[in-house]
PDB file of N, CA and C in Angstrom:
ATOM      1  N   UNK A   1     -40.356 -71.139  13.394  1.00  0.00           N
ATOM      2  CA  UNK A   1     -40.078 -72.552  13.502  1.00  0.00           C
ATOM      3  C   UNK A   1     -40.167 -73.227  12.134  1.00  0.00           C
ATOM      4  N   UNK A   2     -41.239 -72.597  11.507  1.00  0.00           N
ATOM      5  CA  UNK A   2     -41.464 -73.686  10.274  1.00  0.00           C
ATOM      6  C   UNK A   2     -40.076 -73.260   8.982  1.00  0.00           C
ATOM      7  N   UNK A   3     -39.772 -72.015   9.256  1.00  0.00           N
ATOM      8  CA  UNK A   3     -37.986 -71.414   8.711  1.00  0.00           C
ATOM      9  C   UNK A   3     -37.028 -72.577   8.895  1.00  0.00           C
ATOM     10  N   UNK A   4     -36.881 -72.531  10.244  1.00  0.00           N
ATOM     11  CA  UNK A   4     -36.114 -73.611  10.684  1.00  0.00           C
ATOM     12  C   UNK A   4     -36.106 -75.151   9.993  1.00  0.00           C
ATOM     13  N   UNK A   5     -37.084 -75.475  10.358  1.00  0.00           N
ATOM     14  CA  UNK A   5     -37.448 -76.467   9.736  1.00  0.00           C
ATOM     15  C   UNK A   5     -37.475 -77.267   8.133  1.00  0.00           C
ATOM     16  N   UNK A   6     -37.352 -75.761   7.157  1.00  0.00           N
ATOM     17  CA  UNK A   6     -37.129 -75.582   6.125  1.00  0.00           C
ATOM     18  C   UNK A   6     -35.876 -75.785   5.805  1.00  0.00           C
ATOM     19  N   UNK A   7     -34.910 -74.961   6.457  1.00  0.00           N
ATOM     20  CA  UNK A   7     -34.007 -75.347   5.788  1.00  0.00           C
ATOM     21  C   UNK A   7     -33.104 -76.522   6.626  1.00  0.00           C
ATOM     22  N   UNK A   8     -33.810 -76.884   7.236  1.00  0.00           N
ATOM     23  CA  UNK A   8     -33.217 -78.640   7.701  1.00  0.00           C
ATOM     24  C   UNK A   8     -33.632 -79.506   6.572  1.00  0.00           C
ATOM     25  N   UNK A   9     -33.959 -79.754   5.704  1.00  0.00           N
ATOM     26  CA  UNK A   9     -34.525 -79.981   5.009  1.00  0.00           C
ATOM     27  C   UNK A   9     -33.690 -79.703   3.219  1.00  0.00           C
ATOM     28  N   UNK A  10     -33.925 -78.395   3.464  1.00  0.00           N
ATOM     29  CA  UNK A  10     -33.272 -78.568   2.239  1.00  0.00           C
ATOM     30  C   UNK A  10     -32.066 -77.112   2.157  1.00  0.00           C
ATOM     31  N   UNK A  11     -30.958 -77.194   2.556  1.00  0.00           N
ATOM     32  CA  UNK A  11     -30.121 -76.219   2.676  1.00  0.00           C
ATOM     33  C   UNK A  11     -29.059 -75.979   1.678  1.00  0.00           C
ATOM     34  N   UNK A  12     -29.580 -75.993   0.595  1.00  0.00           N
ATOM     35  CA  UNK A  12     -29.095 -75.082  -0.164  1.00  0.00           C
ATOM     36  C   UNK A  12     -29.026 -73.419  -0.437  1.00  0.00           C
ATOM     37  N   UNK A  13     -27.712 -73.090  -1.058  1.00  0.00           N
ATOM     38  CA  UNK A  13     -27.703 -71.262  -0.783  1.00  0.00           C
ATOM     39  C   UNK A  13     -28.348 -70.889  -1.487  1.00  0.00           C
ATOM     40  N   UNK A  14     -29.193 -71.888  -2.828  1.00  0.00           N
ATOM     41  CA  UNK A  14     -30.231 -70.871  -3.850  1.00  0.00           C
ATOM     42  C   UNK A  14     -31.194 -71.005  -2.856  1.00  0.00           C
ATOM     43  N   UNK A  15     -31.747 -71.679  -2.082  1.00  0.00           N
ATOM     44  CA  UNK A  15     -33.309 -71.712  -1.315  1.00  0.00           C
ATOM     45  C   UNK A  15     -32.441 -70.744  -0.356  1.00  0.00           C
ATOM     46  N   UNK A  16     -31.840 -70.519   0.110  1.00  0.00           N
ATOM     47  CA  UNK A  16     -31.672 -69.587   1.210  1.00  0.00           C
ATOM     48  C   UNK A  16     -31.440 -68.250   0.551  1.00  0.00           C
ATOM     49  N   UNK A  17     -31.127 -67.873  -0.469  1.00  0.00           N
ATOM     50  CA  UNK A  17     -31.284 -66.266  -1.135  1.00  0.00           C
ATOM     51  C   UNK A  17     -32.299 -66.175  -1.565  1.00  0.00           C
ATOM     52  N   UNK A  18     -33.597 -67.210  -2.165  1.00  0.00           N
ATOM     53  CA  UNK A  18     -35.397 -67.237  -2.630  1.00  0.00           C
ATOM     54  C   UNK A  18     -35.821 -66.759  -1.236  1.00  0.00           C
ATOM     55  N   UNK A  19     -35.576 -66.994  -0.332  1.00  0.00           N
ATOM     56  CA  UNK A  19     -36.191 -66.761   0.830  1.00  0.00           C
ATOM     57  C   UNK A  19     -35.718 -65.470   1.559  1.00  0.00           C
ATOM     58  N   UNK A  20     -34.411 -65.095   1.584  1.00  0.00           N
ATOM     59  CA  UNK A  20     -34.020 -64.038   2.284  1.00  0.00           C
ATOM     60  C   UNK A  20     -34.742 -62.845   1.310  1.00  0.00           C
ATOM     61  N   UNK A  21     -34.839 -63.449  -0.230  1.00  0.00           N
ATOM     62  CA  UNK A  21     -35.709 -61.734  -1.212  1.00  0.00           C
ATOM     63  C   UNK A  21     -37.026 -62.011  -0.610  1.00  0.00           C
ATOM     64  N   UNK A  22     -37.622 -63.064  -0.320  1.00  0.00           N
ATOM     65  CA  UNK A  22     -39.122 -63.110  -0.631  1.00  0.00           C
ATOM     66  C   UNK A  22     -39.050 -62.180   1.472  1.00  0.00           C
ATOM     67  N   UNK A  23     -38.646 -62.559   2.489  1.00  0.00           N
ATOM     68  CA  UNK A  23     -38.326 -61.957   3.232  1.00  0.00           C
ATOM     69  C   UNK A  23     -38.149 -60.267   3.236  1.00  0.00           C
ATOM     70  N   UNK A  24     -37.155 -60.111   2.906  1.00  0.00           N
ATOM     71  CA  UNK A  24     -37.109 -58.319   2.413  1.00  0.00           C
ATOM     72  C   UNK A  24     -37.875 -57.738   1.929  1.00  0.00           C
ATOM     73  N   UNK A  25     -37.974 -58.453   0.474  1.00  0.00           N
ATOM     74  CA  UNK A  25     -40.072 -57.966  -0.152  1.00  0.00           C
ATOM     75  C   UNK A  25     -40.819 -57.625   0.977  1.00  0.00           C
ATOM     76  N   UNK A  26     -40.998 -58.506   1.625  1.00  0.00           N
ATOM     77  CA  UNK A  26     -42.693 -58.513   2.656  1.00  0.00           C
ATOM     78  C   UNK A  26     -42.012 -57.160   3.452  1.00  0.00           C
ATOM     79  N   UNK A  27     -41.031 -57.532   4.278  1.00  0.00           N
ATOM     80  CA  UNK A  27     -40.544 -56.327   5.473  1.00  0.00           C
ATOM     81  C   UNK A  27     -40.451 -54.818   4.567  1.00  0.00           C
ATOM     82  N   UNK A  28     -40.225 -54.740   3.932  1.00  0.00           N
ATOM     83  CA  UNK A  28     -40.051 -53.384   2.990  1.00  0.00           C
ATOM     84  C   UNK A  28     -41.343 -53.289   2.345  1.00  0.00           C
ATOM     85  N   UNK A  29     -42.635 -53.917   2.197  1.00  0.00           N
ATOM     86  CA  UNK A  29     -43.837 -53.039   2.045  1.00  0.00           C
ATOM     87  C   UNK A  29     -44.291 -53.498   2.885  1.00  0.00           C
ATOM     88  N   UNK A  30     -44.197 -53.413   3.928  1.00  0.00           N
ATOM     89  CA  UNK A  30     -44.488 -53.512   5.555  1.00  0.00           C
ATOM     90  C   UNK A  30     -44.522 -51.615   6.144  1.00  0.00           C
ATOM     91  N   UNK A  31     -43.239 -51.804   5.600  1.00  0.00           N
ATOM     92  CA  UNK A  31     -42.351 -50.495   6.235  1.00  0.00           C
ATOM     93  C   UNK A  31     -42.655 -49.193   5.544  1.00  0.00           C
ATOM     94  N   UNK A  32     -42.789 -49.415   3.923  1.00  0.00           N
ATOM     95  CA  UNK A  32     -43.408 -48.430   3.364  1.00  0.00           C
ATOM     96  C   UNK A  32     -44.969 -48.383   3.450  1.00  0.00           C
ATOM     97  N   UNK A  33     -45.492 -49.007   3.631  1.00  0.00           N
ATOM     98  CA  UNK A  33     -46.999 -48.589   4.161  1.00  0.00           C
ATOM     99  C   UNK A  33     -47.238 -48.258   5.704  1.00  0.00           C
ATOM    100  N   UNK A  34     -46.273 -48.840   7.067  1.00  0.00           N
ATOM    101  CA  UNK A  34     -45.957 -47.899   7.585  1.00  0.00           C
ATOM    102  C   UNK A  34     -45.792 -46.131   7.329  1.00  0.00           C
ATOM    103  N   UNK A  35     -45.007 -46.044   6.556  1.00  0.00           N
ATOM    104  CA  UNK A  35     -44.200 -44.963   6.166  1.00  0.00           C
ATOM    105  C   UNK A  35     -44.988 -44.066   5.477  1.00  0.00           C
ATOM    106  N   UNK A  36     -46.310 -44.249   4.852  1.00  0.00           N
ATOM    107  CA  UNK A  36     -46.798 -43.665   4.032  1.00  0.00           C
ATOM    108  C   UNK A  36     -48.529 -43.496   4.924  1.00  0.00           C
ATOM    109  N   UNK A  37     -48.570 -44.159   6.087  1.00  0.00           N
ATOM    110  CA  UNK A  37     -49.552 -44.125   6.671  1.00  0.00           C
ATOM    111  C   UNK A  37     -49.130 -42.560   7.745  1.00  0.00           C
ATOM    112  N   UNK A  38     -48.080 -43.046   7.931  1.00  0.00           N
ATOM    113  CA  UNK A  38     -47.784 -42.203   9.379  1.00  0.00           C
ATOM    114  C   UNK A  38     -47.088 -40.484   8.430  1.00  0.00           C
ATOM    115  N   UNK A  39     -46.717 -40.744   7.405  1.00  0.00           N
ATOM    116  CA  UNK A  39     -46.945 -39.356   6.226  1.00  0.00           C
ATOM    117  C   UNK A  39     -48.593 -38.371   6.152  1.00  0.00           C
ATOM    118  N   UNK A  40     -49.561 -39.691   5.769  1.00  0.00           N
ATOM    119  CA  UNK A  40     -50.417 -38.865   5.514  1.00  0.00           C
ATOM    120  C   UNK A  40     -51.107 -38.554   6.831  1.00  0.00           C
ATOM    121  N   UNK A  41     -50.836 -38.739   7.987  1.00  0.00           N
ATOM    122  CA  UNK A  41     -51.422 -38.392   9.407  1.00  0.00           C
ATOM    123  C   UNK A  41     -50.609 -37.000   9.552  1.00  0.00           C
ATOM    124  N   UNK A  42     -49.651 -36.943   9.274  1.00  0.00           N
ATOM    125  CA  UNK A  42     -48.658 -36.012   9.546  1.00  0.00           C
ATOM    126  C   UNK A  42     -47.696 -36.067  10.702  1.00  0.00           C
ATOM    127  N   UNK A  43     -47.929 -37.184  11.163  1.00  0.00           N
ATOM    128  CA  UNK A  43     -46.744 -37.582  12.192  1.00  0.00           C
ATOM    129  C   UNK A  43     -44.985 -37.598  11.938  1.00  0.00           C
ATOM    130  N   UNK A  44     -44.888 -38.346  10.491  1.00  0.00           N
ATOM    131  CA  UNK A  44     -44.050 -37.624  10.124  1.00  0.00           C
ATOM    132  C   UNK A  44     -43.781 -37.116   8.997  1.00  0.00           C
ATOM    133  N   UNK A  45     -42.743 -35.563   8.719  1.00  0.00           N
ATOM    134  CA  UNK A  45     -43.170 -35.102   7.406  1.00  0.00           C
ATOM    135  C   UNK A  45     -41.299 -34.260   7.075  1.00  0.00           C
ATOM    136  N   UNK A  46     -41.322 -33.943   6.289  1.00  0.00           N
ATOM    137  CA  UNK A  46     -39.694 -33.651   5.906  1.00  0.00           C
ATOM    138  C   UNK A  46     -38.529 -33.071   6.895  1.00  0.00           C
ATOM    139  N   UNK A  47     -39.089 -32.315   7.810  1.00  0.00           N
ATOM    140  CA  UNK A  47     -38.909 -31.489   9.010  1.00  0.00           C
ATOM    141  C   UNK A  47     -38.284 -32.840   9.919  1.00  0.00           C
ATOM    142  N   UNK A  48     -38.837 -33.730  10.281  1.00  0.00           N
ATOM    143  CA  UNK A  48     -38.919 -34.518  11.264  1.00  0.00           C
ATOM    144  C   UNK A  48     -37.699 -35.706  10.369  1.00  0.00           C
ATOM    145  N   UNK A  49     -37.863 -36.281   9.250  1.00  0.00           N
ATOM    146  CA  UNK A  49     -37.168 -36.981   8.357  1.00  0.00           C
ATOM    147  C   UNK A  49     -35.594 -36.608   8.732  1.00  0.00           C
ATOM    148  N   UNK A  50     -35.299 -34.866   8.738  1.00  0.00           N
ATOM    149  CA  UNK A  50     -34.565 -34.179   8.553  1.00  0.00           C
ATOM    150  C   UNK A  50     -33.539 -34.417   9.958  1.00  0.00           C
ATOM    151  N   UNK A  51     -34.228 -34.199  11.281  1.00  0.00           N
ATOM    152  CA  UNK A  51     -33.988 -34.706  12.798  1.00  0.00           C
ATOM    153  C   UNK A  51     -33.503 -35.820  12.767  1.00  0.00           C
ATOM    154  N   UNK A  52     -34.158 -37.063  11.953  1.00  0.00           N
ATOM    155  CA  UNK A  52     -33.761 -38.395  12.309  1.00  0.00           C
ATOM    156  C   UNK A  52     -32.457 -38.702  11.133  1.00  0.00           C
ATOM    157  N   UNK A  53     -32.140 -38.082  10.097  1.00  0.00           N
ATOM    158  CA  UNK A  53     -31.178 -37.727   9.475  1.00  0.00           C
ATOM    159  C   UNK A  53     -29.788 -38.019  10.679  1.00  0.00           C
ATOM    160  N   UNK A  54     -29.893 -36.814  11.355  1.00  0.00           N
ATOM    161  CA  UNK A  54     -28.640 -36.987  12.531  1.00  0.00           C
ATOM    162  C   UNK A  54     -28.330 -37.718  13.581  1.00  0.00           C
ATOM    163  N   UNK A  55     -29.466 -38.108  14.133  1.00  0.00           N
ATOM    164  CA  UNK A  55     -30.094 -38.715  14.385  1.00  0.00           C
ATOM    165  C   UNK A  55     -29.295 -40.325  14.964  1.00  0.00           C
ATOM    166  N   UNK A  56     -28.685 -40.985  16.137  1.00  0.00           N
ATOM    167  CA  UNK A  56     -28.040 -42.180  15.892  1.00  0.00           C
ATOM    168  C   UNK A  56     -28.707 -42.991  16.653  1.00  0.00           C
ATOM    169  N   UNK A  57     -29.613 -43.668  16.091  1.00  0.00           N
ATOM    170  CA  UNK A  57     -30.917 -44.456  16.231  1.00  0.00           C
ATOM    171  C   UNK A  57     -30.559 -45.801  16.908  1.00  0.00           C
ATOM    172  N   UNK A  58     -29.209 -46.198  16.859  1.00  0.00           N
ATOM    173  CA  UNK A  58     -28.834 -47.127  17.904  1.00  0.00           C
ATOM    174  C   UNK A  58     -28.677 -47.056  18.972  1.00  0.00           C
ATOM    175  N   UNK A  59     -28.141 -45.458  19.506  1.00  0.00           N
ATOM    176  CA  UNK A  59     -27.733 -45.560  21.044  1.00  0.00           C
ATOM    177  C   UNK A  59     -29.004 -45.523  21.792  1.00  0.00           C
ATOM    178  N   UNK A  60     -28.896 -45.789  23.049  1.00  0.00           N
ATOM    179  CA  UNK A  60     -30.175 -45.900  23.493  1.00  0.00           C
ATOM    180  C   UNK A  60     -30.201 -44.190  24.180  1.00  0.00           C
ATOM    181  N   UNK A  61     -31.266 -43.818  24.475  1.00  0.00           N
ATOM    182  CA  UNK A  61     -31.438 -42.380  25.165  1.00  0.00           C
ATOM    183  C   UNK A  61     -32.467 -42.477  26.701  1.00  0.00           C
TER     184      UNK A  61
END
């Protein structure tokens, strides 16, 4: 909401590309510390990387 609200406010495309990086930043070391947690457990490891390679992660199963 408070997104929203933001750019009612002030909608320009430079505040809306400051925000879509500062966005991606956070989600992408989100994802790599995900990624590096569930590595050192061994849940997943090159073998498994390799599966999801082919892998078409959209369809549903």
């Amino acid at each position: 909401m408070h997104l929203l609200k933001l750019f009612s406010f002030d909608k320009s495309e430079k505040r809306a590309l400051e925000i879509k990086e500062v966005l991606m930043r956070y989600f992408q070391e989100r994802l790599d510390a995900e990624s590096d947690r569930l590595w050192e457990e061994g849940t997943l490891d090159q073998e498994r990387l390799d599966q999801l390679r082919t892998k078409d992660l959209h369809a549903i199963e």
